[in-house]
C-alpha atoms as a PDB file:
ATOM      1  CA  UNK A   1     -23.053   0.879  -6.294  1.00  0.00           C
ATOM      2  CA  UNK A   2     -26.167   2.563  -5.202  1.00  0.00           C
ATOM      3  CA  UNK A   3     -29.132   1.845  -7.610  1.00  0.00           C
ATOM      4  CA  UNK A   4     -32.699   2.791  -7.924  1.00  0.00           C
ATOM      5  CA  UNK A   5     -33.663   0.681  -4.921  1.00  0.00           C
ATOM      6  CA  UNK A   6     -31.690   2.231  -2.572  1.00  0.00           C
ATOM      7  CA  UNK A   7     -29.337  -1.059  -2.516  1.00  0.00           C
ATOM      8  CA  UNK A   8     -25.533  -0.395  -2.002  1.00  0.00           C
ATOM      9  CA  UNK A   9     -22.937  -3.229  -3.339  1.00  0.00           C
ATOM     10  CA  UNK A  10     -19.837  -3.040  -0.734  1.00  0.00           C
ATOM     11  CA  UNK A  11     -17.571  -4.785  -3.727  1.00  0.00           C
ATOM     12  CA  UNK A  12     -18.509  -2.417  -6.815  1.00  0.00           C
ATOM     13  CA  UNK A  13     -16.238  -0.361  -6.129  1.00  0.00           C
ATOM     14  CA  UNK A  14     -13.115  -2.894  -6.362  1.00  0.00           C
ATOM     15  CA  UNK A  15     -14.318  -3.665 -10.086  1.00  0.00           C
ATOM     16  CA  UNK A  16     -11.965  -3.106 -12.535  1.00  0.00           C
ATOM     17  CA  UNK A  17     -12.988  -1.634 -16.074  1.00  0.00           C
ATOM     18  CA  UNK A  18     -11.702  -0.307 -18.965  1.00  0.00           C
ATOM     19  CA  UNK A  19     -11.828   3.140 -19.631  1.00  0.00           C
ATOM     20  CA  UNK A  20     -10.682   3.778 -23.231  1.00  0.00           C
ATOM     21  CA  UNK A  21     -12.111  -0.034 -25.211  1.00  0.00           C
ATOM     22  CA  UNK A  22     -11.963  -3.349 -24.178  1.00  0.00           C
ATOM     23  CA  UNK A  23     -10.497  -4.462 -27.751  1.00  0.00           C
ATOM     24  CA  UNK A  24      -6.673  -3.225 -26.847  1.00  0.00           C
ATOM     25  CA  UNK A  25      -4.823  -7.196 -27.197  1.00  0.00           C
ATOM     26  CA  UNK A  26      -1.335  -7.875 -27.551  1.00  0.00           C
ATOM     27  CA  UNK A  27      -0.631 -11.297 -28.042  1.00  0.00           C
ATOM     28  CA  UNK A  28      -3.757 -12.400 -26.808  1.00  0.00           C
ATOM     29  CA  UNK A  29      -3.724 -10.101 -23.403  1.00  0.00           C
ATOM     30  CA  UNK A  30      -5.649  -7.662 -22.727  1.00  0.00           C
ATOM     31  CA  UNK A  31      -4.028  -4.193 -22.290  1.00  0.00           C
ATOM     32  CA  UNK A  32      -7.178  -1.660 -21.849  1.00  0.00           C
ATOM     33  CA  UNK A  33      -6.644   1.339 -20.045  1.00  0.00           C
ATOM     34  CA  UNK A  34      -8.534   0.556 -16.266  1.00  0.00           C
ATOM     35  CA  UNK A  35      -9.834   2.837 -14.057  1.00  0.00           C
ATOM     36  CA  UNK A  36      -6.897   0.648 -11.676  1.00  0.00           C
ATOM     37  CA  UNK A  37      -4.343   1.858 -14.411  1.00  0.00           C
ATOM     38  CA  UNK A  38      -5.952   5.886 -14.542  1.00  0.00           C
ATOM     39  CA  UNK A  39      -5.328   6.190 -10.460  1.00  0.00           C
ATOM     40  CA  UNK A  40      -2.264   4.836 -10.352  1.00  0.00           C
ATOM     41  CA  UNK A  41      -1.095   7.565 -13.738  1.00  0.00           C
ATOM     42  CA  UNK A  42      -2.909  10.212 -11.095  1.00  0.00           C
ATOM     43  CA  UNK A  43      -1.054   9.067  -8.264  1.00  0.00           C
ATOM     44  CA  UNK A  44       2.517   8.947  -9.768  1.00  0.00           C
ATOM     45  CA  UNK A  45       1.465  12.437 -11.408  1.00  0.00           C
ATOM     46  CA  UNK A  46       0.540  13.971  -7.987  1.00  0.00           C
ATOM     47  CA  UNK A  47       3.956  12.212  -6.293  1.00  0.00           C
ATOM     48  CA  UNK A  48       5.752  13.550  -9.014  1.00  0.00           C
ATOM     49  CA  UNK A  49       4.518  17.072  -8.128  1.00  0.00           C
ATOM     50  CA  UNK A  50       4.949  16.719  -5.076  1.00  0.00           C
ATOM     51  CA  UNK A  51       8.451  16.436  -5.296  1.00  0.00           C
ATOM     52  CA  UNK A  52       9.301  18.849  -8.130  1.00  0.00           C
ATOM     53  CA  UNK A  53       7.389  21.318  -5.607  1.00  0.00           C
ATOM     54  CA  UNK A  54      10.067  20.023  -3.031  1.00  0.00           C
ATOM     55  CA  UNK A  55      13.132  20.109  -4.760  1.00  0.00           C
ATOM     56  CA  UNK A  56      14.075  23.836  -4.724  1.00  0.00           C
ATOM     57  CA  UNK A  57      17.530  23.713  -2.404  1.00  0.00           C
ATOM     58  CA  UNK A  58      16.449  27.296  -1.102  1.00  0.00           C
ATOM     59  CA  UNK A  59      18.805  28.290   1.535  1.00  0.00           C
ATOM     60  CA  UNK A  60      15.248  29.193   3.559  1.00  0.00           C
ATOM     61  CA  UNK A  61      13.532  26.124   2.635  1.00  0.00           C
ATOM     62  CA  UNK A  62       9.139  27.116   2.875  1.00  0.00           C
ATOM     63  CA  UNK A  63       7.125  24.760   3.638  1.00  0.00           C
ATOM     64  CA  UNK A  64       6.483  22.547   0.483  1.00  0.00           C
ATOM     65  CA  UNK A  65      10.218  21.843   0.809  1.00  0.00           C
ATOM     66  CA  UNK A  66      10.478  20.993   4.017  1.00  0.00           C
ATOM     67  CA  UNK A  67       7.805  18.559   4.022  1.00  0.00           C
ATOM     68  CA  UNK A  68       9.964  16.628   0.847  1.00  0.00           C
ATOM     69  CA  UNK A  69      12.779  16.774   2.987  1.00  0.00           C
ATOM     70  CA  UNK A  70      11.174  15.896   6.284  1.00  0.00           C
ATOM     71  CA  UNK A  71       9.697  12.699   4.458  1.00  0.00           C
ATOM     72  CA  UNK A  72      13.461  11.895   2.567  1.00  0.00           C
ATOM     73  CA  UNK A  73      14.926  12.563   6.368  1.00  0.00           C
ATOM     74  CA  UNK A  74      12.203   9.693   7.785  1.00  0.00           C
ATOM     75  CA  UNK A  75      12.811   7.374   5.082  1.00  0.00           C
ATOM     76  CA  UNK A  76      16.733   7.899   5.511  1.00  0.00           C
ATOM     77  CA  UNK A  77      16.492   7.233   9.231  1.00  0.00           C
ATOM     78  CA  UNK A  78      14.847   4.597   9.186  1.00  0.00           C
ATOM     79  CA  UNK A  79      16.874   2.460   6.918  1.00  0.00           C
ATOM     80  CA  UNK A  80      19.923   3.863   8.518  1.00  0.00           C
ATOM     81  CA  UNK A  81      18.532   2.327  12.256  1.00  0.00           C
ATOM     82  CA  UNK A  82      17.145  -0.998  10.438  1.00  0.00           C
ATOM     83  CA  UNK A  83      20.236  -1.897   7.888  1.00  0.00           C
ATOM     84  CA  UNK A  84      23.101   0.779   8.674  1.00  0.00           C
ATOM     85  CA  UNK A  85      25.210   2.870   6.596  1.00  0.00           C
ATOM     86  CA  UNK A  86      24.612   0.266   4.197  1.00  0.00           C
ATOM     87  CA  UNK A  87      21.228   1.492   3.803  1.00  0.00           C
ATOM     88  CA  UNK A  88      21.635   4.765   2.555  1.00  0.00           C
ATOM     89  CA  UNK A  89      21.588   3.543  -1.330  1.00  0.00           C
ATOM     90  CA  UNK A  90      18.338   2.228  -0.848  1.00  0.00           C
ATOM     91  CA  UNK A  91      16.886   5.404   0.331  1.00  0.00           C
ATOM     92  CA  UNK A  92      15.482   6.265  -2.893  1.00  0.00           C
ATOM     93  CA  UNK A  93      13.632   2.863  -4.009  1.00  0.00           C
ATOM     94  CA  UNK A  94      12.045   2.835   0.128  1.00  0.00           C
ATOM     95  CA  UNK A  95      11.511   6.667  -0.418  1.00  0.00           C
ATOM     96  CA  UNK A  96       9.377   6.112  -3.237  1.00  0.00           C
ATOM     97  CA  UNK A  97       8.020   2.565  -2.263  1.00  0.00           C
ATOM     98  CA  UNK A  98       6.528   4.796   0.781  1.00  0.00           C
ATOM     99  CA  UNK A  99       5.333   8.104  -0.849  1.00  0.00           C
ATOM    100  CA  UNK A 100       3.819   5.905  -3.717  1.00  0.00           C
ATOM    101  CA  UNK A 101       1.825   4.003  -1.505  1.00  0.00           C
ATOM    102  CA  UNK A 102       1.184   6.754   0.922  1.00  0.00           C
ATOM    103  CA  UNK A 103      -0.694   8.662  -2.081  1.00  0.00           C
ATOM    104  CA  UNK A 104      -2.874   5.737  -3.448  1.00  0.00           C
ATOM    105  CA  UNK A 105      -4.197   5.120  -0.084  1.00  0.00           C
ATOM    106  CA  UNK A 106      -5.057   8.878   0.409  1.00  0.00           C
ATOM    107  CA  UNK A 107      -6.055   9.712  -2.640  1.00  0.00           C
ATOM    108  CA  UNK A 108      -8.624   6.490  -3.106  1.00  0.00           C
ATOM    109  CA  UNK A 109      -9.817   8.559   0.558  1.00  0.00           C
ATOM    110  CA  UNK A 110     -10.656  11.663  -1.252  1.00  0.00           C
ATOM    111  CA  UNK A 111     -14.893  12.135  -1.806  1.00  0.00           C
ATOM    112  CA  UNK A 112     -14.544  13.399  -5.035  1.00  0.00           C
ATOM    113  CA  UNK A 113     -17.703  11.097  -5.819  1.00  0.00           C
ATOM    114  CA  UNK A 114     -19.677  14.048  -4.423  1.00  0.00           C
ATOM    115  CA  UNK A 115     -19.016  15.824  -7.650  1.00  0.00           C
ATOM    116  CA  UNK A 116     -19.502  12.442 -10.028  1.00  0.00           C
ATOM    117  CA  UNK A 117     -15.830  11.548  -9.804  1.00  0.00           C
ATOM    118  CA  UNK A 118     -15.308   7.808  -8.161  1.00  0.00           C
ATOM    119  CA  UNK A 119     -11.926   7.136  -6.482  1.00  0.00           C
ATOM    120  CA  UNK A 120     -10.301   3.874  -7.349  1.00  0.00           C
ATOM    121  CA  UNK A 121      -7.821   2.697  -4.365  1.00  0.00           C
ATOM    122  CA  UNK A 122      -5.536   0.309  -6.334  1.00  0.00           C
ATOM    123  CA  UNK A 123      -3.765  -0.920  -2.933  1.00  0.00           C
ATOM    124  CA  UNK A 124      -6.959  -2.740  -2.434  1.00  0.00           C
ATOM    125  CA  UNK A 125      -5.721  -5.054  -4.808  1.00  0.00           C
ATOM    126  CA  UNK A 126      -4.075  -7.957  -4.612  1.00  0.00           C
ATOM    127  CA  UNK A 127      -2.228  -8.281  -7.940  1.00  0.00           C
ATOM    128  CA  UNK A 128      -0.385  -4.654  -7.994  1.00  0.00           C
ATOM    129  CA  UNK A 129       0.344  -5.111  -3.403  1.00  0.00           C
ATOM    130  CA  UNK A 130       1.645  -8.711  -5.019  1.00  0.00           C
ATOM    131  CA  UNK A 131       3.895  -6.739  -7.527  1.00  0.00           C
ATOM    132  CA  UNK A 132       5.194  -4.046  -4.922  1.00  0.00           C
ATOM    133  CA  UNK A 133       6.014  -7.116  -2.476  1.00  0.00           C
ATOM    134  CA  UNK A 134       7.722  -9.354  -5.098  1.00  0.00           C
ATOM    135  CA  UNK A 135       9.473  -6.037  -5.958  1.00  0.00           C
ATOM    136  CA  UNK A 136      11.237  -5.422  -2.529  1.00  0.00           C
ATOM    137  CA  UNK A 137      11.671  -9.075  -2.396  1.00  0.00           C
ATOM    138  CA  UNK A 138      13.568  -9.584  -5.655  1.00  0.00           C
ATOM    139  CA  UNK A 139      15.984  -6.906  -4.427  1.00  0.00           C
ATOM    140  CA  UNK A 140      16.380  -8.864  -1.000  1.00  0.00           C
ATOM    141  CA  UNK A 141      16.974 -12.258  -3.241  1.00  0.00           C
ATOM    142  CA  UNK A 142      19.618 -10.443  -5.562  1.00  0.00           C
ATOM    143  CA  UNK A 143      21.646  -8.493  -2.954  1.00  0.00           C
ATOM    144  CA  UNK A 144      21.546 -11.501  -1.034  1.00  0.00           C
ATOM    145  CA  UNK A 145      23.349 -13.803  -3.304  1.00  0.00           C
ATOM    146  CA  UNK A 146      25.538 -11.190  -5.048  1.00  0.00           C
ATOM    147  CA  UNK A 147      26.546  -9.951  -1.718  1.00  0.00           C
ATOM    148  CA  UNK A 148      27.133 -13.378  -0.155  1.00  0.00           C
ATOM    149  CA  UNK A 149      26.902 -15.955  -2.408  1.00  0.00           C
ATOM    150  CA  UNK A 150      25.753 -19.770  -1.188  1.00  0.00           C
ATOM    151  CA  UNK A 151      26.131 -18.382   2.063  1.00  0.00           C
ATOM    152  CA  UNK A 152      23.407 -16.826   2.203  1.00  0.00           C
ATOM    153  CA  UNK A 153      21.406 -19.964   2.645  1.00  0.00           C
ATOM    154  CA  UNK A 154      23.404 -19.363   6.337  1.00  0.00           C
ATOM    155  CA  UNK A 155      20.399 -17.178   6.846  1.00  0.00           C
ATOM    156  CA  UNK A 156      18.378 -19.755   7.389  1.00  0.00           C
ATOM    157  CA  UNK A 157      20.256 -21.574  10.085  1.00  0.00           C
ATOM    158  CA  UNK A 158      19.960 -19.341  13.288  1.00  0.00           C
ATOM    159  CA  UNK A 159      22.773 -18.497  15.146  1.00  0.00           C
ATOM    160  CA  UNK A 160      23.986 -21.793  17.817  1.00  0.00           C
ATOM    161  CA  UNK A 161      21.815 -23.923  16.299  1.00  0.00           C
ATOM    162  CA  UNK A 162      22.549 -27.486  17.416  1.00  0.00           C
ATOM    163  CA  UNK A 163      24.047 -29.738  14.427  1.00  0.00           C
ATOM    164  CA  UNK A 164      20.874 -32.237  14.871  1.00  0.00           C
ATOM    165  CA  UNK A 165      18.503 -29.233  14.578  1.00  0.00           C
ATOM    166  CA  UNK A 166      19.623 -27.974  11.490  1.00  0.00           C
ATOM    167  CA  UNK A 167      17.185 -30.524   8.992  1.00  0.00           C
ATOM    168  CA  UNK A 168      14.371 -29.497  11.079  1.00  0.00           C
ATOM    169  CA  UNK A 169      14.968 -25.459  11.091  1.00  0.00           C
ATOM    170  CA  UNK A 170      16.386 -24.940   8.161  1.00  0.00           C
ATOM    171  CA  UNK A 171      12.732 -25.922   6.066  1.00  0.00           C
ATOM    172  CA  UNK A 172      11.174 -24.249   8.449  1.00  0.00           C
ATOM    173  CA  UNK A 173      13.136 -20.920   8.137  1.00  0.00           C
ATOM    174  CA  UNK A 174      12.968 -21.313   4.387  1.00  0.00           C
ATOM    175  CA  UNK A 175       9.219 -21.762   4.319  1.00  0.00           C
ATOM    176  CA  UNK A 176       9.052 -18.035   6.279  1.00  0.00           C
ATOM    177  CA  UNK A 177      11.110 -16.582   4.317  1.00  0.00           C
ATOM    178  CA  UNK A 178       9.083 -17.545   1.316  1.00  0.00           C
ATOM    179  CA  UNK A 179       6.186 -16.598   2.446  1.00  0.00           C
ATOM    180  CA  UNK A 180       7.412 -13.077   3.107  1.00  0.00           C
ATOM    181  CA  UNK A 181       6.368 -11.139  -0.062  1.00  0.00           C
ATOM    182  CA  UNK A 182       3.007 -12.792   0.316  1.00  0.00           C
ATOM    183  CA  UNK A 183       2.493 -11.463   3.745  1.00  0.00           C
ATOM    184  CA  UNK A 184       3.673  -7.816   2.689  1.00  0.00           C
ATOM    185  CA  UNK A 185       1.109  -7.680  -0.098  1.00  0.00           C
ATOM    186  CA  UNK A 186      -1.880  -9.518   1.602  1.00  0.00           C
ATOM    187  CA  UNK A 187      -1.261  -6.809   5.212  1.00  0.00           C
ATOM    188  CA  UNK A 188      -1.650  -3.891   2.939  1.00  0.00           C
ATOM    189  CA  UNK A 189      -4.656  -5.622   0.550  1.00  0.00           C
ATOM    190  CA  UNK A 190      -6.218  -6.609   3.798  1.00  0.00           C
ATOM    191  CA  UNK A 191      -6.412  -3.086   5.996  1.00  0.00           C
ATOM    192  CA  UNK A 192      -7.340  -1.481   2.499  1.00  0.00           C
ATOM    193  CA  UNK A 193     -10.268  -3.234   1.490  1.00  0.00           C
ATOM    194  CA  UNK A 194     -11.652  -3.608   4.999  1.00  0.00           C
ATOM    195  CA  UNK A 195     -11.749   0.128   5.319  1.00  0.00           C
ATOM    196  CA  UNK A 196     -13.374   0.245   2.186  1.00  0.00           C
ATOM    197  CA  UNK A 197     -15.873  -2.328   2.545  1.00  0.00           C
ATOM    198  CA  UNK A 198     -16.772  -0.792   5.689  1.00  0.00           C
ATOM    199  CA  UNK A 199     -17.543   2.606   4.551  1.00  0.00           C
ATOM    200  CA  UNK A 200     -19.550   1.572   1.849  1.00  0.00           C
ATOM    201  CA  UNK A 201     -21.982  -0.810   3.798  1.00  0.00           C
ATOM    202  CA  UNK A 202     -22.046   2.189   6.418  1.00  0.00           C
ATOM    203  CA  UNK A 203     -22.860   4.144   3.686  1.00  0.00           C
ATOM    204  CA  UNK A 204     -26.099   1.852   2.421  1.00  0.00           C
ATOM    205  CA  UNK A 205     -27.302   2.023   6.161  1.00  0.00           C
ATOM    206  CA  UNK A 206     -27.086   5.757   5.390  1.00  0.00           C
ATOM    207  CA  UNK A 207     -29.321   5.962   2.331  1.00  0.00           C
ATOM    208  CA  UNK A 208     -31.800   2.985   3.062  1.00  0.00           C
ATOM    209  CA  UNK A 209     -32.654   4.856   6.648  1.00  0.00           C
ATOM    210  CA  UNK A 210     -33.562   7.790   4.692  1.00  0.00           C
ATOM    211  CA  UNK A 211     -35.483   6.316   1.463  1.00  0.00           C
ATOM    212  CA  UNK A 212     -37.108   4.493   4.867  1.00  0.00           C
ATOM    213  CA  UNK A 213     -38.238   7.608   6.084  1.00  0.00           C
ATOM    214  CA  UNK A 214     -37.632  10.056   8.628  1.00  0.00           C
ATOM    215  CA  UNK A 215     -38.049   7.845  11.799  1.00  0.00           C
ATOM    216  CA  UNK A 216     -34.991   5.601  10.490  1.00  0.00           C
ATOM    217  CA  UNK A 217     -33.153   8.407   8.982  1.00  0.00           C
ATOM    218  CA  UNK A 218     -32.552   9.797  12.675  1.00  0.00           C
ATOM    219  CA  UNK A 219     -32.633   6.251  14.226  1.00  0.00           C
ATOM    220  CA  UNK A 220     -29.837   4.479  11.539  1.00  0.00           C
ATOM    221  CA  UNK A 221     -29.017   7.059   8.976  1.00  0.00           C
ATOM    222  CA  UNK A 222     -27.284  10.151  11.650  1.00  0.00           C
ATOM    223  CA  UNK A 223     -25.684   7.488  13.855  1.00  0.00           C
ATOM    224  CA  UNK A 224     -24.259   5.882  10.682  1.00  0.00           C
ATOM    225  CA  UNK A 225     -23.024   8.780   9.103  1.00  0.00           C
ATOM    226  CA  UNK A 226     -21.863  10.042  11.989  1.00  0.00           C
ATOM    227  CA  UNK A 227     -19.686   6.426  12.467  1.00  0.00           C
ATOM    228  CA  UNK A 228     -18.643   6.672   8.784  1.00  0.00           C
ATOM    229  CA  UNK A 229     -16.769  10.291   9.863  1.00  0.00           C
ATOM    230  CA  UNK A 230     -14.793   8.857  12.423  1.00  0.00           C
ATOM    231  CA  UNK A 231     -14.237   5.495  10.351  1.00  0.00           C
ATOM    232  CA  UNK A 232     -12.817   8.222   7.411  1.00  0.00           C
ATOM    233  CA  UNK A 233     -10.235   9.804   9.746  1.00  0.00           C
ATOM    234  CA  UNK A 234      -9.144   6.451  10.621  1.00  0.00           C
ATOM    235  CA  UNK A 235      -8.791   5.318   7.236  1.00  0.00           C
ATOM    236  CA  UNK A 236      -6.475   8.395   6.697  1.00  0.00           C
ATOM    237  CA  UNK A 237      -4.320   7.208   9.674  1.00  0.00           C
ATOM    238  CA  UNK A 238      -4.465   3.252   8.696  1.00  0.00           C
ATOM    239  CA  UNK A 239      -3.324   4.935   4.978  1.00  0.00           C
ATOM    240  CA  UNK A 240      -0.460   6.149   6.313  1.00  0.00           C
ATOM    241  CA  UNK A 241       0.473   2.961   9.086  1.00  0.00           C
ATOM    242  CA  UNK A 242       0.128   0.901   6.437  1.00  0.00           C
ATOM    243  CA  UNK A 243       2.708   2.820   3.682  1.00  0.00           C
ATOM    244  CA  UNK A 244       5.126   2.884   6.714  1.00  0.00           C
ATOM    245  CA  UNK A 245       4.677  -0.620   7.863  1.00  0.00           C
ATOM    246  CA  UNK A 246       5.712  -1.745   3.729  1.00  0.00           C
ATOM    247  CA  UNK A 247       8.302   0.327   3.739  1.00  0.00           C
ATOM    248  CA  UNK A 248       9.565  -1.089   7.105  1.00  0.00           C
ATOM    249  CA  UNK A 249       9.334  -4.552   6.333  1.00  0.00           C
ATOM    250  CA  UNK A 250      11.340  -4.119   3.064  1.00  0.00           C
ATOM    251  CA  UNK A 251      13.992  -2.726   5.230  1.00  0.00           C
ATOM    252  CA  UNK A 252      13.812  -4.819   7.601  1.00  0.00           C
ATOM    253  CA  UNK A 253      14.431  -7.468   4.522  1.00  0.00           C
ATOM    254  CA  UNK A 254      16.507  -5.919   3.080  1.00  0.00           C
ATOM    255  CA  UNK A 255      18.427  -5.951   6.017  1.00  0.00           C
ATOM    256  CA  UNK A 256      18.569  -9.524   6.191  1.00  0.00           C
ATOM    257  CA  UNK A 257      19.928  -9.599   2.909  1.00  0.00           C
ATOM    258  CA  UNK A 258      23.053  -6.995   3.928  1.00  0.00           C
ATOM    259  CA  UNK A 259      23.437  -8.134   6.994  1.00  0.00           C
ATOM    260  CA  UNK A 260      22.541 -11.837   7.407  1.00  0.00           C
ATOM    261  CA  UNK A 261      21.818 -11.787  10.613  1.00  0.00           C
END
């Protein structure tokens, strides 16, 4: 938050506040409408588009339709090389899992605060990265005994292991596994807020050089803006590592789950 002083808050802009009244309770919770809750409506709106664009079936397909398809194809591949044929039928919950994260991370890029408008990247969070990990883990827990039963506790016991080893490995495989979803949500919480955090501070070096003068505007402010444009096309590229890593581990879970191996 940059204020009269020229001072820039690297954390302001992970605040969450209510947009539409702070009064909305239910039971004694607080439902108000965030700014957290506003870009996540935006970003299933503009996924939503996205694929209605997409979803033509021309015989010709233009370009909006074969990006859809290119992304479905990815997603598709992917599972089928990480879980099999098994994997097709979870094409569409990875499909979306992906895109949905792919556009919060680019759209909490966007400078729209050059026109007033402040982007709020929700993936910085831990509670809704938390909720998209226990997600994809929940499905890996339910498949996992549905599918197999008890014996899916045989997960936990790798392959050969000697009969005396078993007490020792088999806490220690459950404890990993466990600590899976928080892992998933704390990678993706992590690389988003550092990106963040980084831009903004880059940014105060920007506007205290100037309000400093000219001297430090050329000696701190140019290098620093300069550093904040290459630091914004790497975000893009971390946005989309980081949607593809998820949706790669939840495969790669789910996998375990089909699979057991």
């Amino acid at each position: 938050m940059a204020q009269a002083s020229g001072k820039v808050d690297p954390m302001y802009q992970f605040t969450v506040e209510p947009l539409l009244g702070e009064t909305w309770n239910i039971a004694g919770y607080n439902i108000a409408f965030t700014n957290s809750a506003l870009w996540m409506t935006i970003t299933a709106v503009a996924l939503f588009i996205f694929m209605l664009g997409g979803m033509k079936r021309e015989l010709v397909p233009g370009r909006w339709q074969m990006t859809v398809e290119t992304f479905t194809g990815f997603i598709d591949d992917m599972l089928e090389a990480n879980v099999g044929k098994e994997g097709r039928k979870y094409v569409p919950y990875i499909f979306s899992l992906f895109m949905f994260i792919l556009f919060a991370n680019l759209l909490g890029l966007l400078p729209v605060g050059l026109i007033g408008v402040h982007p709020f990247t929700f993936t910085s969070h831990f509670t809704v990265t938390g909720v998209l990990a226990i997600m994809s883990f929940s499905i890996v827990l339910i498949v996992g005994f549905w599918k197999h039963g008890l014996h899916f506790f045989s997960l936990f016991v790798p392959h050969g292991t000697p009969l005396p080893m078993i007490p020792i490995l088999f806490p220690i495989e459950l404890i990993s596994f466990m600590v899976r979803p928080f892992s998933l949500a704390l990678r993706l919480f992590v690389a988003m807020m550092a990106g963040h955090v980084l831009l903004k501070v880059l940014s105060g070096f920007v506007i205290n050089g100037w309000n400093a003068g000219a001297g430090y505007g050329l000696l701190v402010g140019v290098p620093s803006f300069i550093l904040m444009v290459g630091i914004s096309a790497l975000e893009i590229l971390v946005a989309g590592i980081q949607a593809y890593v998820f949706a790669l581990l939840a495969s790669l879970y789910i996998n375990d789950a089909e699979n057991l191996h």
